[in-house]
N, C-alpha and C. Protein backbone atom coordinates (compact mmCIF):
# COMPACT_ATOMS: atom_id res chain seq x y z
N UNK A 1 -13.41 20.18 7.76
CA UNK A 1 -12.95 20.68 6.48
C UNK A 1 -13.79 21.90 6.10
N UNK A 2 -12.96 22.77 5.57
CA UNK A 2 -13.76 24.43 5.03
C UNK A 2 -13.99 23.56 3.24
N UNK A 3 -15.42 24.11 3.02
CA UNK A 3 -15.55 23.66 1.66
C UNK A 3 -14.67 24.80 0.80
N UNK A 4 -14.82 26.15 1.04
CA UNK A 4 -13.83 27.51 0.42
C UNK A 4 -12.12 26.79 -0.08
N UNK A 5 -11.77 26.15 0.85
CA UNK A 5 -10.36 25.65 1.19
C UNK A 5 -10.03 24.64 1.03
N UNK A 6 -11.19 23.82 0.27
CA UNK A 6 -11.06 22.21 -0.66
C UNK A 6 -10.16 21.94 -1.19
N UNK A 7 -8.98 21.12 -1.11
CA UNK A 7 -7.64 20.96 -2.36
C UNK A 7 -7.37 19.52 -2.38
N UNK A 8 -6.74 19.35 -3.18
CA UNK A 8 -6.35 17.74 -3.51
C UNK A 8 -5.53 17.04 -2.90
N UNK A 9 -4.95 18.10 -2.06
CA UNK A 9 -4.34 17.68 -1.29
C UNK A 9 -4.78 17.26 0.49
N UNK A 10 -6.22 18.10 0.94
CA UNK A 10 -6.69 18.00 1.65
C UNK A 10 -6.88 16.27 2.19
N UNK A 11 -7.36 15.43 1.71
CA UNK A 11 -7.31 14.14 2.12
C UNK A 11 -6.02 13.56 2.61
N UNK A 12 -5.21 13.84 2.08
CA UNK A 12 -3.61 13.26 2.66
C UNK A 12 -3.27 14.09 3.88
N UNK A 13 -3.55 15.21 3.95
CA UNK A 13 -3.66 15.87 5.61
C UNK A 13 -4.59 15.15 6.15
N UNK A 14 -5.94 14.73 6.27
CA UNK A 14 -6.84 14.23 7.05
C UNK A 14 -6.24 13.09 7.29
N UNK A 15 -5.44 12.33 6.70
CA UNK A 15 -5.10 10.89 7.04
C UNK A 15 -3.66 11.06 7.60
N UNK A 16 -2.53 12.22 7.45
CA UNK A 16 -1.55 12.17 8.33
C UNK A 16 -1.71 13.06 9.25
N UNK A 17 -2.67 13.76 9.55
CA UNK A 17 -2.94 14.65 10.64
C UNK A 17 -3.51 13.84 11.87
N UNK A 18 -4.34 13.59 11.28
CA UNK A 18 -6.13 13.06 12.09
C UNK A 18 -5.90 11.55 12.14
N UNK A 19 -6.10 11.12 11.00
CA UNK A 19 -6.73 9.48 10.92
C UNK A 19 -5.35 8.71 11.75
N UNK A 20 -4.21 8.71 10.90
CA UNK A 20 -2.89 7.82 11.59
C UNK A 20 -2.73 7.91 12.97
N UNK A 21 -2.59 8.92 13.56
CA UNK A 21 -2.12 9.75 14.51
C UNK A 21 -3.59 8.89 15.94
N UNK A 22 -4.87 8.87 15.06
CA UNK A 22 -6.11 8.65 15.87
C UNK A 22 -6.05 7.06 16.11
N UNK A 23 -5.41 6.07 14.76
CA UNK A 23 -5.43 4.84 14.66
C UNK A 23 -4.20 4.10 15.54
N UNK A 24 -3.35 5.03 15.85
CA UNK A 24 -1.45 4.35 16.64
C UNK A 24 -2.70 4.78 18.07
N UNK A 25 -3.29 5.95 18.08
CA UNK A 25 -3.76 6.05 19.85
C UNK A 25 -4.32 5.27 19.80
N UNK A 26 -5.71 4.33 19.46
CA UNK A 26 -6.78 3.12 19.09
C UNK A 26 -5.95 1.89 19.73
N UNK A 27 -4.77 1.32 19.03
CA UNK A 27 -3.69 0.42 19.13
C UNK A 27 -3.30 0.39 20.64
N UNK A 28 -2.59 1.56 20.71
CA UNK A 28 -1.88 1.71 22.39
C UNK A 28 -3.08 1.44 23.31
N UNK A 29 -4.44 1.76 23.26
CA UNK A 29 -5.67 1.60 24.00
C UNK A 29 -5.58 0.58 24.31
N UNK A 30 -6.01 -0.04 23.10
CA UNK A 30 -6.05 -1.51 23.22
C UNK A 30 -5.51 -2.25 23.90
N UNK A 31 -4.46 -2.24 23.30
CA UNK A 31 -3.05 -3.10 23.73
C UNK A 31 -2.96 -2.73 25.57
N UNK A 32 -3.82 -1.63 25.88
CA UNK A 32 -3.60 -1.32 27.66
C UNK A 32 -4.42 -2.28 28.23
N UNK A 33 -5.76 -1.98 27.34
CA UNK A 33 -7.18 -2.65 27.79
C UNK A 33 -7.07 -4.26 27.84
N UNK A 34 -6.40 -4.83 26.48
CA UNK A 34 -5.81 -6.30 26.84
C UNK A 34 -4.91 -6.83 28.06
N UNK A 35 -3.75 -5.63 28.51
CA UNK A 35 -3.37 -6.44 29.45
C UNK A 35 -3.90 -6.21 30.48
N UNK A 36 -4.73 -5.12 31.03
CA UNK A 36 -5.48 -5.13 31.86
C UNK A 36 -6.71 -6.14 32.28
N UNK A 37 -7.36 -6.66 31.64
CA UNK A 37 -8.24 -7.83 31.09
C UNK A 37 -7.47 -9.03 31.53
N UNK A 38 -5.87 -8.90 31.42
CA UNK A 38 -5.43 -10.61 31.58
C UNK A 38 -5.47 -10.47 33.20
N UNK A 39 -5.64 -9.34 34.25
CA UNK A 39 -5.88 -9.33 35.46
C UNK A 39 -6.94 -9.10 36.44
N UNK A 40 -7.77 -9.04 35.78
CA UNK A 40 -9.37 -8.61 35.77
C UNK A 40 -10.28 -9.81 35.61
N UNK A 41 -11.07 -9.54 37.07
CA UNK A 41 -12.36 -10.16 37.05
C UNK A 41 -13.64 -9.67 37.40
N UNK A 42 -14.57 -10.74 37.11
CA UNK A 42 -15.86 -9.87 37.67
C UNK A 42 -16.57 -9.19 36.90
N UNK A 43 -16.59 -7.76 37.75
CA UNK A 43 -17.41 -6.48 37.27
C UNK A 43 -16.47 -5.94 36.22
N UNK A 44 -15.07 -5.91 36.48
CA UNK A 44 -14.51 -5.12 36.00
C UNK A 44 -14.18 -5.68 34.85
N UNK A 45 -13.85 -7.04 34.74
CA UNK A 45 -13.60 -7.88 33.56
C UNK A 45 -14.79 -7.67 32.20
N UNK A 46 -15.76 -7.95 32.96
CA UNK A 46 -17.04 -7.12 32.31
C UNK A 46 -16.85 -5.83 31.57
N UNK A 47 -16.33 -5.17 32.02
CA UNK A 47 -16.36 -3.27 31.85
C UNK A 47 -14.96 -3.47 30.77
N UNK A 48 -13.96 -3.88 31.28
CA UNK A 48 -13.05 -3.94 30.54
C UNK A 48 -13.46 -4.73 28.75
N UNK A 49 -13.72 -5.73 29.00
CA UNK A 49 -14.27 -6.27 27.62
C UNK A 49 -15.06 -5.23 26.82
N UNK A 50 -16.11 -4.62 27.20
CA UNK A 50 -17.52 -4.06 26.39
C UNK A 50 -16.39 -3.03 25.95
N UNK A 51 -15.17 -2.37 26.94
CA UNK A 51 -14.35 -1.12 26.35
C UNK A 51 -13.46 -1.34 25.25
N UNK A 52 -13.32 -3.16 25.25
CA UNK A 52 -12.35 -3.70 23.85
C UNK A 52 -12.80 -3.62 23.17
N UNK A 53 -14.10 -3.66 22.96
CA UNK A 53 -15.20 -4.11 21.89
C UNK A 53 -15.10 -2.50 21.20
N UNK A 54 -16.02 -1.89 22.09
CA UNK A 54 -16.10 -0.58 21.32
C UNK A 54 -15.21 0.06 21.04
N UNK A 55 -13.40 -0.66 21.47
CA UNK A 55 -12.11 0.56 21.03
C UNK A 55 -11.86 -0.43 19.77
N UNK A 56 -12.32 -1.89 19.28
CA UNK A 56 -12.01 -2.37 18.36
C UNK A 56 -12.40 -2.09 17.32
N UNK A 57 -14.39 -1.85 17.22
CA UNK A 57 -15.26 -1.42 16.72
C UNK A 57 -14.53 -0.32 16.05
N UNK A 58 -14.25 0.93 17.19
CA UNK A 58 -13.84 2.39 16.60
C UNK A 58 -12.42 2.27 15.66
N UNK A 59 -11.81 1.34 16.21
CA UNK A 59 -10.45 1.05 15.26
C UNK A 59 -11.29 0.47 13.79
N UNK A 60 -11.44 -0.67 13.72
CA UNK A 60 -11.93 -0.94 12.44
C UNK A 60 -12.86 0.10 11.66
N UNK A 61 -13.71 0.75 12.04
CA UNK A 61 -13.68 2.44 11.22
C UNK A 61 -12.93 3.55 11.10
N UNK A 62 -11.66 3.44 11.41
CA UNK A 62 -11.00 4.01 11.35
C UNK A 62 -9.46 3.68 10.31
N UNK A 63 -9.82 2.74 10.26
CA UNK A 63 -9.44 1.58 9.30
C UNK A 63 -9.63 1.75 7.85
N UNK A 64 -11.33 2.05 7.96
CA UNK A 64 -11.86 2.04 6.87
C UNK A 64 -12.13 3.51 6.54
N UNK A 65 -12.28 4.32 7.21
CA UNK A 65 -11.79 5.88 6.98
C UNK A 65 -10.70 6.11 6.23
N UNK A 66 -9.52 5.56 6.34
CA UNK A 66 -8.09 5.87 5.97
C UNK A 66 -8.44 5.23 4.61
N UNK A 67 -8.95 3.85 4.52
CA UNK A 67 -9.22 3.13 3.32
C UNK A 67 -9.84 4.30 2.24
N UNK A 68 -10.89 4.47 2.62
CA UNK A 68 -11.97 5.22 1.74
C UNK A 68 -10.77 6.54 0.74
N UNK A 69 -10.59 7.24 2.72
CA UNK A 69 -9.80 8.75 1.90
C UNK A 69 -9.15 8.32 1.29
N UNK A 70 -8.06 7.13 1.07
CA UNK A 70 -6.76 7.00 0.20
C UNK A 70 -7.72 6.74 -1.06
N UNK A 71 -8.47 6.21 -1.33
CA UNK A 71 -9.32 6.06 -2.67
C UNK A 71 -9.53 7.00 -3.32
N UNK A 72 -10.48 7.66 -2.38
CA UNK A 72 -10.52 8.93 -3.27
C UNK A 72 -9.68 9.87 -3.35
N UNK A 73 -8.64 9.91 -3.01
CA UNK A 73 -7.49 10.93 -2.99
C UNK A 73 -7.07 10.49 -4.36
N UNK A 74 -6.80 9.13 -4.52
CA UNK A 74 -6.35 8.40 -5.98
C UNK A 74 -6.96 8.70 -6.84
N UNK A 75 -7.99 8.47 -7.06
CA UNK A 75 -9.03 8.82 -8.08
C UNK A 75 -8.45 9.73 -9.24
N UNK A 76 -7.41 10.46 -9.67
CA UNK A 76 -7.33 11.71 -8.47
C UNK A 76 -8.27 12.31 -8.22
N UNK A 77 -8.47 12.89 -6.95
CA UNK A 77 -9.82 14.10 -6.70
C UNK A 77 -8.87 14.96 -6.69
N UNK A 78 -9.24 16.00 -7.57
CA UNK A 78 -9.25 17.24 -7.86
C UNK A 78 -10.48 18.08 -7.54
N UNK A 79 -10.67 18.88 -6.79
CA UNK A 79 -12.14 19.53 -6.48
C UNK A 79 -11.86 20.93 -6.96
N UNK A 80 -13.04 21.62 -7.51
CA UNK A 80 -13.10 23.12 -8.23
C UNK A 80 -14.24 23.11 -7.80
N UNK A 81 -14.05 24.12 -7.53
CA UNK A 81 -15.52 24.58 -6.62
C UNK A 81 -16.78 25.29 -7.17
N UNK A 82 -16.14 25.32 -8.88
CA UNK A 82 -17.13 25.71 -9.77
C UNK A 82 -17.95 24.51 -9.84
N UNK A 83 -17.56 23.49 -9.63
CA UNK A 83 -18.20 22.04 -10.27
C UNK A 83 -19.55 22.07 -9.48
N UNK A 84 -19.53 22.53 -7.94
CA UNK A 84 -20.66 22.79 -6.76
C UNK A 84 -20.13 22.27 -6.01
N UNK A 85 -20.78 22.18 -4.33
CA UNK A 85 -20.62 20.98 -3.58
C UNK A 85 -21.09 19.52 -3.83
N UNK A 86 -22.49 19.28 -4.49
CA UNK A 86 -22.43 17.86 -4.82
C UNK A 86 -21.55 17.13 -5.89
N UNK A 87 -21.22 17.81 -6.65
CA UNK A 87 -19.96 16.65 -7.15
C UNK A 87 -18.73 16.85 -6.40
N UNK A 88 -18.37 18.13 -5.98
CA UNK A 88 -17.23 18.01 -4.98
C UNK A 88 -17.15 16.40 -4.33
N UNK A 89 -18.47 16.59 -3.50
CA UNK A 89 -18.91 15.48 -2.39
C UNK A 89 -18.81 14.27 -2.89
N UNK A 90 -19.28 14.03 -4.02
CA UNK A 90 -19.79 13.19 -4.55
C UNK A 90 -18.90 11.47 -4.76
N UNK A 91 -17.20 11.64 -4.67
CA UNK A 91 -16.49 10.88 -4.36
C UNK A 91 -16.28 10.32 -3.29
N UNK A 92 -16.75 11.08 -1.96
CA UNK A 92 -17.19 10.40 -0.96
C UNK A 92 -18.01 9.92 -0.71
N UNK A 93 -19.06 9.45 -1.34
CA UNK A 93 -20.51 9.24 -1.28
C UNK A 93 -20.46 8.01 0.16
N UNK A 94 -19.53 7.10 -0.11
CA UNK A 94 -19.52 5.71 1.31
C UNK A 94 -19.18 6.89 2.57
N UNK A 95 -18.89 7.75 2.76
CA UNK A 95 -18.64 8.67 4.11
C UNK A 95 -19.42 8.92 4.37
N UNK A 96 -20.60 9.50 3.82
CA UNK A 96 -21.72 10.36 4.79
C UNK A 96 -22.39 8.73 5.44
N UNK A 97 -23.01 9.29 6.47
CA UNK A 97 -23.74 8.40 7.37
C UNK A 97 -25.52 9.09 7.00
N UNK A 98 -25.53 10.41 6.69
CA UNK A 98 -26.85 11.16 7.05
C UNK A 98 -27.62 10.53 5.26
N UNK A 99 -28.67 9.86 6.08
CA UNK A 99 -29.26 9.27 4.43
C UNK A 99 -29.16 9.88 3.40
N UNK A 100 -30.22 11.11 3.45
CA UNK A 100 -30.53 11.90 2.16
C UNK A 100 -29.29 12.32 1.14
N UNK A 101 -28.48 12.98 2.26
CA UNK A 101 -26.68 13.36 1.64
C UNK A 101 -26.13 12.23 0.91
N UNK A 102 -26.26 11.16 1.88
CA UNK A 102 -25.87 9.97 1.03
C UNK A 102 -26.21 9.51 -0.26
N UNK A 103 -27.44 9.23 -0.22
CA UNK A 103 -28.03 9.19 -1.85
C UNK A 103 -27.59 10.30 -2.39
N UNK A 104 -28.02 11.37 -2.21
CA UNK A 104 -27.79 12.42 -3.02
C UNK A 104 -26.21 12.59 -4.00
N UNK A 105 -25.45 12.14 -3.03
CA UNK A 105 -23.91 12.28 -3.34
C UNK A 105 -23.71 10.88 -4.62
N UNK A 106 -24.36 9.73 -3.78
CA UNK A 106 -24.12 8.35 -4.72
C UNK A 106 -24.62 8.41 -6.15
N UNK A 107 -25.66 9.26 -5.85
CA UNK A 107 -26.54 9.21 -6.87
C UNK A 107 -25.81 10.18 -8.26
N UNK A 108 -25.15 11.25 -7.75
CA UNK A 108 -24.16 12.57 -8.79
C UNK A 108 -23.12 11.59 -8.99
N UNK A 109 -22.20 10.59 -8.00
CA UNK A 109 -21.44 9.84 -8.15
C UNK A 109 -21.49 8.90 -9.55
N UNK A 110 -23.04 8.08 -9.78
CA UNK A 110 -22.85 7.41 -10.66
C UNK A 110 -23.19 7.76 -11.72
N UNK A 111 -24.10 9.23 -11.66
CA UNK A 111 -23.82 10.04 -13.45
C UNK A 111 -22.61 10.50 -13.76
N UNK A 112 -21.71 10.52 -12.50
CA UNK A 112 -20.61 11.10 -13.42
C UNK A 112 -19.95 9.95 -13.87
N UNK A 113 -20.14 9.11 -13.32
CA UNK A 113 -19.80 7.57 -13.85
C UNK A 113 -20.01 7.22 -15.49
N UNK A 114 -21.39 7.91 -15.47
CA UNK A 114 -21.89 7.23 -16.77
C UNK A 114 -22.20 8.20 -17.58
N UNK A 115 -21.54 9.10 -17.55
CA UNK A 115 -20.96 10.37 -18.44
C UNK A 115 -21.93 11.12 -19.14
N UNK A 116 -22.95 11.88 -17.57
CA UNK A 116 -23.89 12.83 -17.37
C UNK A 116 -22.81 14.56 -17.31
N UNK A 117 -21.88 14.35 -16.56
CA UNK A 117 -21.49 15.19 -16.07
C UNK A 117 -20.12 15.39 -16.85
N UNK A 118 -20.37 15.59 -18.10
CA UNK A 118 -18.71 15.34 -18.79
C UNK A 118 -17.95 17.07 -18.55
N UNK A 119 -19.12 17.88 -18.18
CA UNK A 119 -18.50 19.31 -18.24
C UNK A 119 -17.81 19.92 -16.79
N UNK A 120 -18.16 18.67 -15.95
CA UNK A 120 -17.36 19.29 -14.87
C UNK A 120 -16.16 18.78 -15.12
N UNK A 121 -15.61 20.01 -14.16
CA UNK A 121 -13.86 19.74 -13.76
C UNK A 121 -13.37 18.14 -13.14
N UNK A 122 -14.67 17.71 -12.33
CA UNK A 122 -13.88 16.55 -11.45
C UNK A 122 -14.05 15.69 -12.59
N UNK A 123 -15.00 15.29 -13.32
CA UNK A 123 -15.10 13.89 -14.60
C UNK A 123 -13.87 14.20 -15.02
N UNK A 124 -13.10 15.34 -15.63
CA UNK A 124 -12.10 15.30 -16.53
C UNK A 124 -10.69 15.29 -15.45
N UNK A 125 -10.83 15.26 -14.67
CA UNK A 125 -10.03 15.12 -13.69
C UNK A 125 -9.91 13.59 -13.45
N UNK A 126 -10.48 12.84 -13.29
CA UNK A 126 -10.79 11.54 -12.98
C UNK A 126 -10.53 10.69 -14.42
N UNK A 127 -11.47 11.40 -15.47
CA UNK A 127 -11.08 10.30 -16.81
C UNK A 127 -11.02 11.48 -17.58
N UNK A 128 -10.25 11.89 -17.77
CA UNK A 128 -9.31 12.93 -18.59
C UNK A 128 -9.38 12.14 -20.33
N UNK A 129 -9.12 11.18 -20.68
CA UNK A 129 -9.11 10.41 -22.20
C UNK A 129 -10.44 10.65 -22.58
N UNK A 130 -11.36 10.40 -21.84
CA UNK A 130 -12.91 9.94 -21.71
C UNK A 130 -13.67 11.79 -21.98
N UNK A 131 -12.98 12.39 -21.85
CA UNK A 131 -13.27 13.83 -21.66
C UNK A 131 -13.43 14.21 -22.52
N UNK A 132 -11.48 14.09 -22.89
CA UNK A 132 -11.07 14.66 -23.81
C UNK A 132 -11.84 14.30 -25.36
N UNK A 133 -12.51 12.86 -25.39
CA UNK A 133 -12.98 12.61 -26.77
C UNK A 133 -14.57 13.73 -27.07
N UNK A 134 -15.00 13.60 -25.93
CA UNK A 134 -16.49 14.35 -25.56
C UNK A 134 -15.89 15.82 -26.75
N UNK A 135 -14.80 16.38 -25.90
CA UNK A 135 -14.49 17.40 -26.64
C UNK A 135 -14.29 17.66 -27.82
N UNK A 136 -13.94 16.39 -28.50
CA UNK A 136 -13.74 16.47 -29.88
C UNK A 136 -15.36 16.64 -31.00
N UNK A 137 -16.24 16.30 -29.86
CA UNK A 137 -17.56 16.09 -30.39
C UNK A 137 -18.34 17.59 -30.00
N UNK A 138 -17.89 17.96 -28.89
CA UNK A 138 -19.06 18.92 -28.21
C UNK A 138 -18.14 20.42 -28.02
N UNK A 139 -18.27 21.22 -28.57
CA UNK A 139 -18.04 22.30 -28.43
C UNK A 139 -17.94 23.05 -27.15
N UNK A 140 -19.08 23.24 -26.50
CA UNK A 140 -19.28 23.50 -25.13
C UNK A 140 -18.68 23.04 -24.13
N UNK A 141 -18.38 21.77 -24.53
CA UNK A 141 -17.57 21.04 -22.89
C UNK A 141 -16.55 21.17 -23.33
N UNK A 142 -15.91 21.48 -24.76
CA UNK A 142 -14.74 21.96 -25.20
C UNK A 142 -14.22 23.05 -24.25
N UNK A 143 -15.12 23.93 -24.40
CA UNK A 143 -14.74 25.45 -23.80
C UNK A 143 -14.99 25.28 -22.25
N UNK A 144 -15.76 24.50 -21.66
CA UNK A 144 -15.63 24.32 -20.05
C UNK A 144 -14.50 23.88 -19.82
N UNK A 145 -13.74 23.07 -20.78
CA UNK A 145 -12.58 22.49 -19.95
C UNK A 145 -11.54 23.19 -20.21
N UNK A 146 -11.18 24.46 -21.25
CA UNK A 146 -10.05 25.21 -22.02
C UNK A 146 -9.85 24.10 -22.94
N UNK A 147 -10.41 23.39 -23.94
CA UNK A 147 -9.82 22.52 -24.63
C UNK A 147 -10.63 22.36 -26.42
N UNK A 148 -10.87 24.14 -26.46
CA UNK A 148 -12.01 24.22 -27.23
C UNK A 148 -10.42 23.60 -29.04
N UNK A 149 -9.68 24.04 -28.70
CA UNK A 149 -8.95 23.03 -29.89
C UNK A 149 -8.58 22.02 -29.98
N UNK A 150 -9.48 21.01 -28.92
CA UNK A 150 -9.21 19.38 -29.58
C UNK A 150 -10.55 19.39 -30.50
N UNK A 151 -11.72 20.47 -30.29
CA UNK A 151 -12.86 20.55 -31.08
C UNK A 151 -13.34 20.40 -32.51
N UNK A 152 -13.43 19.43 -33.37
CA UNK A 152 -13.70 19.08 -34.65
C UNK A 152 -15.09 19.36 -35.06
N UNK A 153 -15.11 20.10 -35.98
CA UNK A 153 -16.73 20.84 -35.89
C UNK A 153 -16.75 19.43 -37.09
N UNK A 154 -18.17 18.98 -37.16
CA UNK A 154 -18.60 18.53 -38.07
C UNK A 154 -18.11 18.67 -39.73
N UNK A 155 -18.62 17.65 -40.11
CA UNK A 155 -18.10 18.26 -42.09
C UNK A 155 -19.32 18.52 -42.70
N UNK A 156 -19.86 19.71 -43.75
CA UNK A 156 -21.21 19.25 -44.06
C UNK A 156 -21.82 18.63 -45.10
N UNK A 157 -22.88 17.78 -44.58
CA UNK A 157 -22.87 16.61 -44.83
C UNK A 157 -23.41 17.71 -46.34
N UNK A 158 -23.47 16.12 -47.46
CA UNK A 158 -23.24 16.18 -48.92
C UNK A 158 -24.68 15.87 -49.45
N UNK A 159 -25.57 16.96 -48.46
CA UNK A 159 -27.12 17.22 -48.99
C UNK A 159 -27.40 17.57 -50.25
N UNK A 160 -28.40 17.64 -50.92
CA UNK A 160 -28.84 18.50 -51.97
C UNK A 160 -28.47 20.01 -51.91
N UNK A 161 -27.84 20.72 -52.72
CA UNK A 161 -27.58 22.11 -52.56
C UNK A 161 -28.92 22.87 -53.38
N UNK A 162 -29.00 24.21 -52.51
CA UNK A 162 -30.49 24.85 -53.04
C UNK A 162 -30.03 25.81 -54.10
N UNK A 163 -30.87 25.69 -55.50
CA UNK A 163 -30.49 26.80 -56.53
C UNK A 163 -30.89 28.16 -56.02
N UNK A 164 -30.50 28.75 -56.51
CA UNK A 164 -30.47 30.40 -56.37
C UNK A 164 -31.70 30.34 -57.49
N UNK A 165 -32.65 31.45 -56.40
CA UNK A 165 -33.78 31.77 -57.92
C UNK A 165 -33.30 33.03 -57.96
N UNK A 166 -33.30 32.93 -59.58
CA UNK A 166 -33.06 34.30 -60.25
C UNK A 166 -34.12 35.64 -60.61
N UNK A 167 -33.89 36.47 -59.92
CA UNK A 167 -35.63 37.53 -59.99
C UNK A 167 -35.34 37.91 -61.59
């Protein structure tokens, strides 16, 4: 994937391009490697098994690949590339394998969760209601999102008013 060329639609290509297409070849493997196995002994019976294992192995992540992307495709992910790459990322956080990325991503994942990140594009993309109230309060995330007229400025409050001294 080009990060430049990120779209919302990108995940539903990865899973009818790549993933389906990778999971029907996985199947047909299999399904060779089993009947081959019902004629196989020995060494080869040997060789044949350890190759079920690891084409089963690779199927069941592949499984869970398709799982993941359809999630976050739902969500909806919407990605703007103003938001950065870590919240881009950040809906994938169960994909990366490489530690640091990982935390890093989980970690933007659950502030935007807990509504650190109300001014990016993807929070209001994801909980749009949840946004939209922020806006009614905050001016600024008003205007990050174009939504500076759901914005209710304060009333002021009914302090003591200061006399005018007269010179």
């Amino acid at each position: 994937m080009y990060y430049q060329r990120l779209t919302d639609q990108m995940l539903y290509t990865i899973v009818n391009r790549y993933v389906e297409p990778k999971i029907v070849e996985m199947e047909r493997a299999i399904t060779g490697i089993e009947r081959d196995m019902a004629t196989a002994s020995g060494r080869q019976a040997t060789h044949l098994r350890d190759r079920w294992q690891e084409a089963r192995a690779f199927l069941t992540e592949l499984h869970d690949l398709r799982q993941e992307l359809l999630r976050v495709a739902g969500l909806p992910y919407k990605p703007d590339l103003n938001d950065g790459v870590i919240i881009n990322a950040a809906p994938w956080h169960r994909l990366f394998h490489h530690r640091q990325w990982s935390r890093d991503t989980r970690d933007c994942w659950e502030r935007l969760e807990q509504r650190e990140y109300e001014w990016a594009h993807m929070a209001y993309t994801i909980w749009p209601e949840r946004v939209r109230e922020v806006c009614r309060r905050d001016r600024s995330i008003a205007i990050a999102h174009g939504l500076e007229a759901l914005y209710e400025p304060p009333s002021p409050s009914p302090g003591r008013r200061r006399r005018r001294q007269r010179s």
